[in-house]
C-alpha atoms as a PDB file:
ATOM      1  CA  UNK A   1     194.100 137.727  20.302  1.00  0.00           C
ATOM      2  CA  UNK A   2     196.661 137.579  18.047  1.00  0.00           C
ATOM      3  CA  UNK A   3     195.530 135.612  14.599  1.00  0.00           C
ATOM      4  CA  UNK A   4     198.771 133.701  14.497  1.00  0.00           C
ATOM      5  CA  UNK A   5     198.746 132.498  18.478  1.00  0.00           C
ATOM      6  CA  UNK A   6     195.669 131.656  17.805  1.00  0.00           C
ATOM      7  CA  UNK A   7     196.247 129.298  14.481  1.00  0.00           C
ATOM      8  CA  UNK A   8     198.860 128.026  17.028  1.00  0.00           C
ATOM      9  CA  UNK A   9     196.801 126.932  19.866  1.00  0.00           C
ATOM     10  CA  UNK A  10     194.158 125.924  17.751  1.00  0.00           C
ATOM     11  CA  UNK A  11     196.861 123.265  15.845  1.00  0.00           C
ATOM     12  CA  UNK A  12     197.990 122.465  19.399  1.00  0.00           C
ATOM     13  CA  UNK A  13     194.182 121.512  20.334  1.00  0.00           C
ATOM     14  CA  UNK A  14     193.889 119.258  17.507  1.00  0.00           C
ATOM     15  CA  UNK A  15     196.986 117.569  18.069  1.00  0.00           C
ATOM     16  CA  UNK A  16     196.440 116.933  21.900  1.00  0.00           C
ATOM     17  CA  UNK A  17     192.901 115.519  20.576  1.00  0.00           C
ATOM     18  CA  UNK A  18     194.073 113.239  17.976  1.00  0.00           C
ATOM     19  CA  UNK A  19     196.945 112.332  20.512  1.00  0.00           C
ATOM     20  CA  UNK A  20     193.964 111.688  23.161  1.00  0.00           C
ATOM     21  CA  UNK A  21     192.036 109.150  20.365  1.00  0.00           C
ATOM     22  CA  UNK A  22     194.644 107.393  19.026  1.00  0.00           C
ATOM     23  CA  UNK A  23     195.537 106.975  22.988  1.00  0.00           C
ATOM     24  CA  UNK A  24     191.758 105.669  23.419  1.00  0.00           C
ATOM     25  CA  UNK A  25     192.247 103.857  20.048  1.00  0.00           C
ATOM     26  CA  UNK A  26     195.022 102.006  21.911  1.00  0.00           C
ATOM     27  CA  UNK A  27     193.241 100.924  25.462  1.00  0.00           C
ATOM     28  CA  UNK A  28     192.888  97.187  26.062  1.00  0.00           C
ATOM     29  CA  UNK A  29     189.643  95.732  26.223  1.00  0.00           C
ATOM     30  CA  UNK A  30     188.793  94.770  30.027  1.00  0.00           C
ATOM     31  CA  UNK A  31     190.063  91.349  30.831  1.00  0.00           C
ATOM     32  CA  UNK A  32     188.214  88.300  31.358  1.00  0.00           C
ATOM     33  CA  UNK A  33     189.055  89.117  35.017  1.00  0.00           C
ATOM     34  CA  UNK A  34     188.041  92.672  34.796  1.00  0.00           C
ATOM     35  CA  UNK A  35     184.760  91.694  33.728  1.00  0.00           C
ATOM     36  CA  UNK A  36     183.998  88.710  36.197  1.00  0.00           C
ATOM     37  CA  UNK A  37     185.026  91.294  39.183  1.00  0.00           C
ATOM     38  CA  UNK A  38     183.006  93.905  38.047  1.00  0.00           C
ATOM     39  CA  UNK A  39     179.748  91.305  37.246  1.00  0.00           C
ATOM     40  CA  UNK A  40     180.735  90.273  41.283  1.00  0.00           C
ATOM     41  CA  UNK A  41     180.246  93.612  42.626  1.00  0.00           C
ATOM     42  CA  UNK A  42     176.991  94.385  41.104  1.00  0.00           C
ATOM     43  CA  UNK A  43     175.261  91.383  42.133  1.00  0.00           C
ATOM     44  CA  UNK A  44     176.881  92.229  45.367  1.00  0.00           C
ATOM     45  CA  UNK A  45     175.797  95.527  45.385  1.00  0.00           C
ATOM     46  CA  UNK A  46     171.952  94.035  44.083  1.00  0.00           C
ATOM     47  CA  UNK A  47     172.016  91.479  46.901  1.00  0.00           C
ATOM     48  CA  UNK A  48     172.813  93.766  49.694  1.00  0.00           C
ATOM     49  CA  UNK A  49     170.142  95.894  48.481  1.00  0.00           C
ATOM     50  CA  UNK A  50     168.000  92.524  48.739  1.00  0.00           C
ATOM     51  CA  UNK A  51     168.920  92.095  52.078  1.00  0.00           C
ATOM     52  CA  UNK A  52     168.298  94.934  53.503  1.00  0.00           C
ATOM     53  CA  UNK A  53     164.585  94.891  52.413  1.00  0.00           C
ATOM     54  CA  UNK A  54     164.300  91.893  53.770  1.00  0.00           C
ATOM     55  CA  UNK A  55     165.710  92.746  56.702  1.00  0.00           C
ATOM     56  CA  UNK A  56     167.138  89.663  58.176  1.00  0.00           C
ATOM     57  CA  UNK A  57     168.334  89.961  61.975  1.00  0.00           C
ATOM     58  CA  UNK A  58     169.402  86.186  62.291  1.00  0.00           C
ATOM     59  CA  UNK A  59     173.307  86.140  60.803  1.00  0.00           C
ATOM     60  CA  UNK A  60     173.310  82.605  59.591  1.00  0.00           C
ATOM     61  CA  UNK A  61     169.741  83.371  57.902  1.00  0.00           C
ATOM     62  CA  UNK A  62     171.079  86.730  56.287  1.00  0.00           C
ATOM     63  CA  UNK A  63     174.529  84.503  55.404  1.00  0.00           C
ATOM     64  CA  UNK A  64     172.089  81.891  53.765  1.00  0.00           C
ATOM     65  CA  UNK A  65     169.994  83.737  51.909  1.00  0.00           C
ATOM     66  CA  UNK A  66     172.760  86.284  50.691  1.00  0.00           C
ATOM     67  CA  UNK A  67     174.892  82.559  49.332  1.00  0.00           C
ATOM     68  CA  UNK A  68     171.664  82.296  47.470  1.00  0.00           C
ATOM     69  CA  UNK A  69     170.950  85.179  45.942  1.00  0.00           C
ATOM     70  CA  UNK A  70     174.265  85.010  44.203  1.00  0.00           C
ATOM     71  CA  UNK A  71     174.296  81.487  43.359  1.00  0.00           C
ATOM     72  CA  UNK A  72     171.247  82.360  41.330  1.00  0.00           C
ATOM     73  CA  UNK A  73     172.580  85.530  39.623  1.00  0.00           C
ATOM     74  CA  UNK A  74     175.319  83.092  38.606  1.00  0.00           C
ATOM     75  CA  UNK A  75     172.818  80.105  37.303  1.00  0.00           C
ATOM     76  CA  UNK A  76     170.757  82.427  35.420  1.00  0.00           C
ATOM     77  CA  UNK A  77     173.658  84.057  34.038  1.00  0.00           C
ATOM     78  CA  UNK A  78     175.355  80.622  32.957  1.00  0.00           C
ATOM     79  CA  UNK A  79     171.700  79.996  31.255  1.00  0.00           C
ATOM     80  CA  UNK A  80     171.672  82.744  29.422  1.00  0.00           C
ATOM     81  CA  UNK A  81     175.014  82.138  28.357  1.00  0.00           C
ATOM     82  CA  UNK A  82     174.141  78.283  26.851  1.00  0.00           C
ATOM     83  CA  UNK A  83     170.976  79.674  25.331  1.00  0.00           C
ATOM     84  CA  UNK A  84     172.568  81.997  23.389  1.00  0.00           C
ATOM     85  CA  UNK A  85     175.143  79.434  22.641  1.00  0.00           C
ATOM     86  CA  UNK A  86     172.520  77.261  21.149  1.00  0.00           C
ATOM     87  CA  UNK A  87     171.084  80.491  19.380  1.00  0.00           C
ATOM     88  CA  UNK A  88     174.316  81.121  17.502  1.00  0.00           C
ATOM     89  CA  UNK A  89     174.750  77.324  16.780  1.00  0.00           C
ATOM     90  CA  UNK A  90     170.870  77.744  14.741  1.00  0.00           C
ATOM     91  CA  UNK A  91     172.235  80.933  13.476  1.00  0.00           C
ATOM     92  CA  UNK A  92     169.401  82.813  15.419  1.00  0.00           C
ATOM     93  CA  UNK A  93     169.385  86.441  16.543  1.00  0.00           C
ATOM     94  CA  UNK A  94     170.031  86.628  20.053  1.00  0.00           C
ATOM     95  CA  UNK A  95     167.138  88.765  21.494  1.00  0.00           C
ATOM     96  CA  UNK A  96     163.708  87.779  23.914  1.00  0.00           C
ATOM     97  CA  UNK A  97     161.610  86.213  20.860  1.00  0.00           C
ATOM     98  CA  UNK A  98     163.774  83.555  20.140  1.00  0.00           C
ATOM     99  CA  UNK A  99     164.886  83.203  23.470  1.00  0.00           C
ATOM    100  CA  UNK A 100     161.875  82.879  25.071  1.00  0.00           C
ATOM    101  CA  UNK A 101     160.572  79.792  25.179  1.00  0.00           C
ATOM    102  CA  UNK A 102     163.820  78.049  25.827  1.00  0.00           C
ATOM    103  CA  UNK A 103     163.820  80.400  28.917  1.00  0.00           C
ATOM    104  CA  UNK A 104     160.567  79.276  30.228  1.00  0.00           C
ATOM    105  CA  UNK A 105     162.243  75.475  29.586  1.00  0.00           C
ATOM    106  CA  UNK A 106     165.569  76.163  31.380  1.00  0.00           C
ATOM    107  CA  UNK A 107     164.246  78.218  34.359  1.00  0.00           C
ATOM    108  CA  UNK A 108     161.775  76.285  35.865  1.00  0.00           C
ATOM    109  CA  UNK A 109     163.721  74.088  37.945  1.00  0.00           C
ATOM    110  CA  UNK A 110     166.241  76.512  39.036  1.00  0.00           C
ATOM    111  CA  UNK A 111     163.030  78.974  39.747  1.00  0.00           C
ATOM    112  CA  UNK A 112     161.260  76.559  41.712  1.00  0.00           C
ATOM    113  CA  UNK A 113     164.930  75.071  43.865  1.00  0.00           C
ATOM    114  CA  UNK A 114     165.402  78.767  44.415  1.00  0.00           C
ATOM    115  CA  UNK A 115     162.539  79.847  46.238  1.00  0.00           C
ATOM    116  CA  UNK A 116     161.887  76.672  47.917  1.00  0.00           C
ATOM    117  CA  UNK A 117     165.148  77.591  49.797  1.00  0.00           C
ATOM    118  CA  UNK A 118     164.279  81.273  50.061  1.00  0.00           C
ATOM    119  CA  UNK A 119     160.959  79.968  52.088  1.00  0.00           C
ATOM    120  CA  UNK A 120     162.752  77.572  54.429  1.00  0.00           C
ATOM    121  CA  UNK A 121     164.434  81.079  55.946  1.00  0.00           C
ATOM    122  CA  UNK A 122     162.181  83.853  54.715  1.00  0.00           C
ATOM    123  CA  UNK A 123     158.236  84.714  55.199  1.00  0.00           C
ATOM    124  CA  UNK A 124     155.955  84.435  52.077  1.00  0.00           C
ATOM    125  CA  UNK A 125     156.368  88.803  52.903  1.00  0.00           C
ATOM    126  CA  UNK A 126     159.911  88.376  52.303  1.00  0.00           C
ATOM    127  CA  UNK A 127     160.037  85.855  49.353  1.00  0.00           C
ATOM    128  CA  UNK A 128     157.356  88.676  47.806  1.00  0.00           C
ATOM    129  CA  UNK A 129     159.841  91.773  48.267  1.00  0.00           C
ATOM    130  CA  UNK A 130     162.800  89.471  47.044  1.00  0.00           C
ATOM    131  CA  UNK A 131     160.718  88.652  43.973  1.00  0.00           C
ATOM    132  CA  UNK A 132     159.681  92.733  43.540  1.00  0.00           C
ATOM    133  CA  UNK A 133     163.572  93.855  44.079  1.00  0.00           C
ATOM    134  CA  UNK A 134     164.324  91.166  41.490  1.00  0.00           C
ATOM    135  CA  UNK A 135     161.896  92.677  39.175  1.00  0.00           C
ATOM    136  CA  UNK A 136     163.163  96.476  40.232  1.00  0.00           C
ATOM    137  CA  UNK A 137     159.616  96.906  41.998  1.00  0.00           C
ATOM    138  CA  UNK A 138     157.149  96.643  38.497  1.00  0.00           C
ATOM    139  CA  UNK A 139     154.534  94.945  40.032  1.00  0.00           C
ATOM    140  CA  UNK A 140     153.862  98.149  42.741  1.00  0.00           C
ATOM    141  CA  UNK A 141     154.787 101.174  39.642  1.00  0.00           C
ATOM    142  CA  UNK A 142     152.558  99.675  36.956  1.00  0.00           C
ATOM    143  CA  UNK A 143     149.795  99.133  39.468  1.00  0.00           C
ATOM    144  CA  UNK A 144     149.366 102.142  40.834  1.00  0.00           C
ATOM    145  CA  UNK A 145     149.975 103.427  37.094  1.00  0.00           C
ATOM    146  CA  UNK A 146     146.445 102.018  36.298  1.00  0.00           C
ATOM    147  CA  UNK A 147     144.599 103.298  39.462  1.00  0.00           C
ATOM    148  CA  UNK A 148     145.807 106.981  38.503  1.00  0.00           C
ATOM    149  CA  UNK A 149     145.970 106.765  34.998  1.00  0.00           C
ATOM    150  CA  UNK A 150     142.310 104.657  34.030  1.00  0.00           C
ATOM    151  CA  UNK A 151     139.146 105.777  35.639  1.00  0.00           C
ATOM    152  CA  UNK A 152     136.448 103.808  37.071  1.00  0.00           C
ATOM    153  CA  UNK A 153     138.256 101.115  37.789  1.00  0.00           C
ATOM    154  CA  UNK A 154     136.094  98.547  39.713  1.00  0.00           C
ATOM    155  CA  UNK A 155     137.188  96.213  42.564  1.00  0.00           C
ATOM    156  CA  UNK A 156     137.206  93.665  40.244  1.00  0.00           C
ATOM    157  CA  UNK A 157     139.367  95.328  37.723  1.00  0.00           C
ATOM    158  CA  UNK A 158     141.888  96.471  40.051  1.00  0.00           C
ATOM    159  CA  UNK A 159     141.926  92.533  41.530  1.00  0.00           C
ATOM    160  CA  UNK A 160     142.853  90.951  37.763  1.00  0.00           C
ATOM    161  CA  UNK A 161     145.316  94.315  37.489  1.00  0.00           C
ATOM    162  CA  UNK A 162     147.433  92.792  40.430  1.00  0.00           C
ATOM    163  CA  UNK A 163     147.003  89.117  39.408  1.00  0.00           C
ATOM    164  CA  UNK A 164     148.263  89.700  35.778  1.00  0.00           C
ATOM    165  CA  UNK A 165     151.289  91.737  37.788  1.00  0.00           C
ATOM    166  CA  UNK A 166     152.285  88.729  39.891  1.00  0.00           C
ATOM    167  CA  UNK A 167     152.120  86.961  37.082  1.00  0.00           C
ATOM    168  CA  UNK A 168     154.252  88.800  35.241  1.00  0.00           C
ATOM    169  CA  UNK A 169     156.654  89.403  37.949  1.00  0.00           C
ATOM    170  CA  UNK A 170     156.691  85.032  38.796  1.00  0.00           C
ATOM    171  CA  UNK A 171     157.812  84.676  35.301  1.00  0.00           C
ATOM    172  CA  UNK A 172     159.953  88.064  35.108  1.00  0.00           C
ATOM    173  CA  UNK A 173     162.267  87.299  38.109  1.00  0.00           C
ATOM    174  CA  UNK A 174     163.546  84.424  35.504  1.00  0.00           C
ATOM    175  CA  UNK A 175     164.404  87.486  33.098  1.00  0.00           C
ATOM    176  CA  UNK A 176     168.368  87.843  31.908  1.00  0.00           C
ATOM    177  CA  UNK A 177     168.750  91.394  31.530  1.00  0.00           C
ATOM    178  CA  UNK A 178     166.428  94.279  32.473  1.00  0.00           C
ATOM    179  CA  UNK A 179     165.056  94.452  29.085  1.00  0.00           C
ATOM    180  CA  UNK A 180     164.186  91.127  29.305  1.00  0.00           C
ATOM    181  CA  UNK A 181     162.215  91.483  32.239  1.00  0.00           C
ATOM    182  CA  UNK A 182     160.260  94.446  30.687  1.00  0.00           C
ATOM    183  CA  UNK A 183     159.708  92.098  27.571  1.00  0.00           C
ATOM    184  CA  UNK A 184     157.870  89.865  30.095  1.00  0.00           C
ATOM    185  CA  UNK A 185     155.792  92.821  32.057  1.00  0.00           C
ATOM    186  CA  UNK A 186     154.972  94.281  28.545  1.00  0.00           C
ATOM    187  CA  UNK A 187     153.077  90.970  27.245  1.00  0.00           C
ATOM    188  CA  UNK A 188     151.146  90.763  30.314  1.00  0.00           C
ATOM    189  CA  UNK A 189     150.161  94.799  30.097  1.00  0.00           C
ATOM    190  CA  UNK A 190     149.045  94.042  26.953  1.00  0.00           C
ATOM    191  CA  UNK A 191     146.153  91.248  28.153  1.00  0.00           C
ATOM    192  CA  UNK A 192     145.538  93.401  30.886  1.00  0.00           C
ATOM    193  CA  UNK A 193     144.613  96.061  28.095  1.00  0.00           C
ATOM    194  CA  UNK A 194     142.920  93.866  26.602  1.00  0.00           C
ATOM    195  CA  UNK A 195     140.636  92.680  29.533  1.00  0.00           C
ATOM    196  CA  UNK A 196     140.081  96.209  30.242  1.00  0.00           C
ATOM    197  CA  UNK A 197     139.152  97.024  26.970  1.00  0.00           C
ATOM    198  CA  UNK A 198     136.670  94.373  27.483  1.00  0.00           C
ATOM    199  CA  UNK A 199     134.989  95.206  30.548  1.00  0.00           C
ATOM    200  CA  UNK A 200     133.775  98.763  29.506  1.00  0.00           C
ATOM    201  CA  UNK A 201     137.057 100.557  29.332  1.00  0.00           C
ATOM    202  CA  UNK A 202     139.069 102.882  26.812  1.00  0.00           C
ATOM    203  CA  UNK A 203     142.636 102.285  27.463  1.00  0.00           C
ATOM    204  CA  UNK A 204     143.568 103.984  24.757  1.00  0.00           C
ATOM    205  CA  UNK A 205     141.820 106.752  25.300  1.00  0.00           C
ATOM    206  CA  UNK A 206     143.105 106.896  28.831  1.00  0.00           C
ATOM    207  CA  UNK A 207     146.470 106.620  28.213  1.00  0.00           C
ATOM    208  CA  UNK A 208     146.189 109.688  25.124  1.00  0.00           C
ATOM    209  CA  UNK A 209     144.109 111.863  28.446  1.00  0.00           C
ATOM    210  CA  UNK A 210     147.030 111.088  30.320  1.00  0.00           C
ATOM    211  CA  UNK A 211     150.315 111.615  27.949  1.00  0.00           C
ATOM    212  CA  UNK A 212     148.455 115.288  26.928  1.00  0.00           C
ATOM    213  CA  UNK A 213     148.149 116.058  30.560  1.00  0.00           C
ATOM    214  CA  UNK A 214     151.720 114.752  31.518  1.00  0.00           C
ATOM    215  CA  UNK A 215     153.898 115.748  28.631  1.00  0.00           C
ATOM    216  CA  UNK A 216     157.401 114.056  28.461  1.00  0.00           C
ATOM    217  CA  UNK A 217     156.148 111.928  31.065  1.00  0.00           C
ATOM    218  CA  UNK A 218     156.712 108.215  30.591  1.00  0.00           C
ATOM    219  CA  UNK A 219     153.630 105.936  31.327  1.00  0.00           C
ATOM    220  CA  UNK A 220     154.475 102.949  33.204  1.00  0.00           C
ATOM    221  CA  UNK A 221     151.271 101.350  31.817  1.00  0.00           C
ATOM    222  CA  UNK A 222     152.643 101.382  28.448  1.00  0.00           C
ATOM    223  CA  UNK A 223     156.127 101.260  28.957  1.00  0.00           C
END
């Protein structure tokens, strides 16, 4: 090509791409109403994906339960928003240390109104695979994590595996963000470790075996 059409399309190029940033440099931030519709269609889109594991055939039921669903999304997300309030007012970092125990404080009573309704239309089945899409199914990946990934585990060990789990997931469903909620899982996979650990186990160990025979695999375990 010819040197100087080149040097010309090449200035063009750079022009058209500053044009382009200092058009990006010059986009609005969303609106308040931009955000609030697009928060409403993904708890939408969450909820319907609630429903239809639950799989309601009773329309006022389904209607019920879906009102509820997003009345909690909201409550949680109007708790977050006052705890962080009160985080900035102690001039705190907002993040799942300091937040913490003022979520465990806060959530309780909206935890316990919430599935109290959920069991006046749902089974104890149902209430368990809202609480494991709430928790983006943890409970089911982390235990079967353990079964592949530690050997010799005994009836026993594979009983307090589960009951740690639940345990995680009652307080994880609670959880603000997704982060959060692996926050949660994390601290009990740590005293699961740790009962492990003590009961004749090398977690450790198994979790090195397994990362050198799965590279670039993540371990659910752990993470």
């Amino acid at each position: 090509m010819n040197p100087r059409i080149l040097m010309t399309l090449t200035a063009l190029a750079l022009a058209l791409s500053g044009a382009t940033v200092l058009a990006q440099g010059r986009t609005p931030p969303p609106s308040a109403a931009e955000l609030e519709a697009l928060y409403t269609t993904t708890i939408e889109d969450r909820t319907a994906d609630i429903l239809k594991a639950v799989n309601l055939t009773n329309e006022a039921d389904a209607t019920m339960v879906h009102d509820l669903i997003i009345a909690q999304y909201r409550v949680m997300r109007a708790r977050d928003a006052m705890i962080d309030a009160q985080l900035r007012a102690m001039g705190k970092d907002i993040n799942y240390k300091n937040r913490v125990s003022q979520l465990q404080a806060e959530s309780k009573p909206l935890h316990d109104y919430f599935f109290a309704k959920l069991a006046e239309k749902l089974t104890p089945d149902q209430v368990e695979k809202v609480k494991d899409k709430l928790t983006y199914n943890k409970v089911k990946v982390t235990y079967d994590a353990y079964l592949a990934i530690v050997p010799g585990l005994t009836d026993a060990d594979k009983s307090r595996i589960l009951e740690l789990l639940k345990a995680a997931r009652e307080e994880a469903v609670d959880g603000g963000s997704a982060p959060e909620k692996s926050a949660i899982f994390q601290k009990y996979k740590d005293q699961i470790n740790d009962y492990l650990n003590a009961n004749g186990h090398d977690t450790a160990k198994a979790f090195k075996d397994w990362a050198d025979a799965h590279p670039n695999t993540n371990n659910p375990a752990v993470k």
